[in-house]
Protein backbone atom coordinates (compact mmCIF):
# COMPACT_ATOMS: atom_id res chain seq x y z
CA UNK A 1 -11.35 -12.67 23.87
CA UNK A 2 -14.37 -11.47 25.69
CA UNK A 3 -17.34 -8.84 24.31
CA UNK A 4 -15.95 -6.60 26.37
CA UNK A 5 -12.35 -6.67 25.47
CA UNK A 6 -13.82 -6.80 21.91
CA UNK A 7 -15.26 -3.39 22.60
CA UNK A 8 -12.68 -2.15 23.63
CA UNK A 9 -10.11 -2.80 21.22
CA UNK A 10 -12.84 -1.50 18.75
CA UNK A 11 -13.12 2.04 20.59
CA UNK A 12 -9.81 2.28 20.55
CA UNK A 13 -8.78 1.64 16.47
CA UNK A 14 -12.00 4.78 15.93
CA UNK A 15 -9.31 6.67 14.95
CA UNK A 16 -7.13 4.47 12.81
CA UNK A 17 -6.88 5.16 9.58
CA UNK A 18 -8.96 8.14 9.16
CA UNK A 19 -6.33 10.24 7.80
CA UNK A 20 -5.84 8.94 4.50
CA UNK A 21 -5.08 10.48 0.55
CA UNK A 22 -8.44 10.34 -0.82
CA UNK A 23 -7.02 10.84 -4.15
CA UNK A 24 -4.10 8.79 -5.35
CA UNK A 25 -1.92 10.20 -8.03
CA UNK A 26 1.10 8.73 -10.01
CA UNK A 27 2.82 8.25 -12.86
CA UNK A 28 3.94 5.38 -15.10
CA UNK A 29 6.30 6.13 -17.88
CA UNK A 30 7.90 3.09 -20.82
CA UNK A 31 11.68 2.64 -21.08
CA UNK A 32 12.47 0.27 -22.94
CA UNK A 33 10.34 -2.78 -24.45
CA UNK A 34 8.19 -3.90 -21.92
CA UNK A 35 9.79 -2.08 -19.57
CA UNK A 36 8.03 0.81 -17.35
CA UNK A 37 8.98 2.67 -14.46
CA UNK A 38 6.02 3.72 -11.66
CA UNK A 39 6.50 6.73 -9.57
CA UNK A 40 3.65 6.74 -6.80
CA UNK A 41 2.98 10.89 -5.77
CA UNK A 42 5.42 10.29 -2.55
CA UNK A 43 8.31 9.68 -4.78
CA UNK A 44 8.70 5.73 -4.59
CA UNK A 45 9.59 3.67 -7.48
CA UNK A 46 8.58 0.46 -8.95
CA UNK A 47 10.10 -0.94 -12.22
CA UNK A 48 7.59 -3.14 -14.16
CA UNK A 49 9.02 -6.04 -16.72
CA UNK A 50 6.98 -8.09 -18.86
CA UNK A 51 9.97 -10.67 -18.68
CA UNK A 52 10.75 -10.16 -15.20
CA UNK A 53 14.53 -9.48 -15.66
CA UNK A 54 14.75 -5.89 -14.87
CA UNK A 55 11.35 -5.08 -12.90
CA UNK A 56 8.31 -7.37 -11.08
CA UNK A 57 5.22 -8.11 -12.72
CA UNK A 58 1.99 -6.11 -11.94
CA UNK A 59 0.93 -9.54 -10.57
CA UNK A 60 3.65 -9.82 -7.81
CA UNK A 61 3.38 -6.07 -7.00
CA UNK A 62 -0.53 -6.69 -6.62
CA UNK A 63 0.77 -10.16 -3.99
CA UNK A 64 3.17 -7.66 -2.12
CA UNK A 65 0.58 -5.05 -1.90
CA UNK A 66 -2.20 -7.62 -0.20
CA UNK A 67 0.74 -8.98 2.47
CA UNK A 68 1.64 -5.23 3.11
CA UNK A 69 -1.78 -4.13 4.30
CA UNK A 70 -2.47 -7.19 6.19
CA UNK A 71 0.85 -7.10 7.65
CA UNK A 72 0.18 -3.09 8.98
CA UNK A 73 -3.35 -4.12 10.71
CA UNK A 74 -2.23 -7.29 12.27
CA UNK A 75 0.77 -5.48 13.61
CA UNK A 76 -1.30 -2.39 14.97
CA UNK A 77 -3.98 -4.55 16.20
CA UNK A 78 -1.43 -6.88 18.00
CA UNK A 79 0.30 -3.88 19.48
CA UNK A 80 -2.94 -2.34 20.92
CA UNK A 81 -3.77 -5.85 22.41
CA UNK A 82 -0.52 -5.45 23.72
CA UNK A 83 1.50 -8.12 21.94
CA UNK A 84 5.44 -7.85 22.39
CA UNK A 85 6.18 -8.49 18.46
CA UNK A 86 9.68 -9.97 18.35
CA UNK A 87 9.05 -10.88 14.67
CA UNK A 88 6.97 -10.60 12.32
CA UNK A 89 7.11 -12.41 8.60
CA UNK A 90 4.24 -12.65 5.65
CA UNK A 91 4.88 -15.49 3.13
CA UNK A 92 2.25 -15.89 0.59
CA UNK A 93 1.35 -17.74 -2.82
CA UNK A 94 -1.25 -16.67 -5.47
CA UNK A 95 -2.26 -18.86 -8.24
CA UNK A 96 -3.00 -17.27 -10.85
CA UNK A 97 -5.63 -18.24 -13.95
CA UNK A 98 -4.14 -19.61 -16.53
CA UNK A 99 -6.11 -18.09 -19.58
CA UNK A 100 -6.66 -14.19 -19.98
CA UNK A 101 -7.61 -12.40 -17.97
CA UNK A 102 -5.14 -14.20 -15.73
CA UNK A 103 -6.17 -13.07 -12.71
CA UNK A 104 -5.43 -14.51 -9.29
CA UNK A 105 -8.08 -17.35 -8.36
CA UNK A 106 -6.80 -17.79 -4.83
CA UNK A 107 -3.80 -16.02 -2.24
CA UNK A 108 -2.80 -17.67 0.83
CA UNK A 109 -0.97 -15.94 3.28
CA UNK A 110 1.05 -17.15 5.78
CA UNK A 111 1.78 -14.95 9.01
CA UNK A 112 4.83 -16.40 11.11
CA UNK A 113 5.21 -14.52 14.26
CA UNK A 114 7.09 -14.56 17.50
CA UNK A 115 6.87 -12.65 20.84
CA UNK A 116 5.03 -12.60 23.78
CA UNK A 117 1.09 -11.99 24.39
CA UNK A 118 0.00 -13.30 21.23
CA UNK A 119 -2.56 -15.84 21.33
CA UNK A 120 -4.49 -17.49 18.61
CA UNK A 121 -7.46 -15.37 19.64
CA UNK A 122 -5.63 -12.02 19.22
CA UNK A 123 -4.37 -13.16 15.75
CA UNK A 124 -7.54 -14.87 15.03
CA UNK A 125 -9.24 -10.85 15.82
CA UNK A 126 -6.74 -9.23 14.06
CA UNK A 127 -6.87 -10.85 11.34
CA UNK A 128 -10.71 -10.86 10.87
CA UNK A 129 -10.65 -6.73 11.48
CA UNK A 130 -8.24 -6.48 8.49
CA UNK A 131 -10.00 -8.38 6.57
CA UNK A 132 -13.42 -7.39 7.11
CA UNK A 133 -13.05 -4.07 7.62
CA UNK A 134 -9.59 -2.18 7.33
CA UNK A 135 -7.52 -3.31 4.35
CA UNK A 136 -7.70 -1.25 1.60
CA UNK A 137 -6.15 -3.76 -0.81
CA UNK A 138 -8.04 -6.87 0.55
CA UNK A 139 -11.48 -5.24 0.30
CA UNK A 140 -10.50 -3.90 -3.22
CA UNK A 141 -10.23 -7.59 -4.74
CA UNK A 142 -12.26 -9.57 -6.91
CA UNK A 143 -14.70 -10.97 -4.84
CA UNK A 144 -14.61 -14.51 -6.11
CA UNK A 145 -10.66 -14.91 -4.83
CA UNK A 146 -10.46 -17.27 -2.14
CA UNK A 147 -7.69 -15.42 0.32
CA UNK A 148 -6.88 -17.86 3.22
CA UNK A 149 -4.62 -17.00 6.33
CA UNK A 150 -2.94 -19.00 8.38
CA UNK A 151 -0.01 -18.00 11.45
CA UNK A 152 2.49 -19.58 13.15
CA UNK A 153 2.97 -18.34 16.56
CA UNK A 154 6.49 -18.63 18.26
CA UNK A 155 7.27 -17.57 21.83
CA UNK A 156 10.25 -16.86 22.54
């Protein structure tokens, strides 16, 4: 990808996500032992379990939350490059400390995509603006996680 190109693909994300909820509101209410259901301010619902039989952890929740905002930048940034997306799939792992806090010591993501236009130096720029700059939920991690990503490009 040349400066230029660069440039412009920059110019043209000046608006992307600028209109955001500065403040975030919820609520998380117990139900039963370990139980809890979270209601985010738009109305969604997430059912937390300690023993993972009626809910997700925090942990996986946290995992989902990491592959969702990379997933919405690469896909934007692909689109505005002008990538035909066919589809589009985030697996990831996180290993997690073993002792408290148990917090995650590494994620690896794994993008596996198919379409037309996409090249490894579109994903390769897309995936260096989300995480340098525009994901949220990236930027908001420890610091000392090691977060790899890797892709899989299929034409179709």
């Amino acid at each position: 990808m040349d400066d230029n190109t660069v440039e412009k693909l920059e110019e043209s994300l000046n608006g992307y996500k600028k209109e955001i909820l500065e403040v975030n509101k919820g609520m998380l209410e117990w139900e039963r032992d370990l139980i809890f259901n979270a209601r985010t301010q738009m109305g969604y619902e997430i059912e937390y379990d300690a023993n993972l039989q009626w809910g997700c952890s925090p942990t996986e929740t946290l995992l989902t939350s990491v592959a969702g905002c990379m997933a919405i930048d690469v896909f934007y940034f692909l689109k505005k490059m002008r990538s035909d997306i066919k589809s589009f799939k985030i697996e990831f792992t996180g290993v997690r400390k073993p002792d408290p806090p148990q917090y995650y010591k590494s994620i690896d993501l794994l993008i596996k995509i198919s379409g037309e236009g996409i090249t490894s130096k579109k994903m390769d720029r897309a995936i260096s603006l989300s995480h340098d700059k525009y994901c949220s939920v990236y930027n908001a991690l420890r610091s000392d996680i090691v977060v790899t990503t890797h892709y899989k490009i299929n034409e179709d």
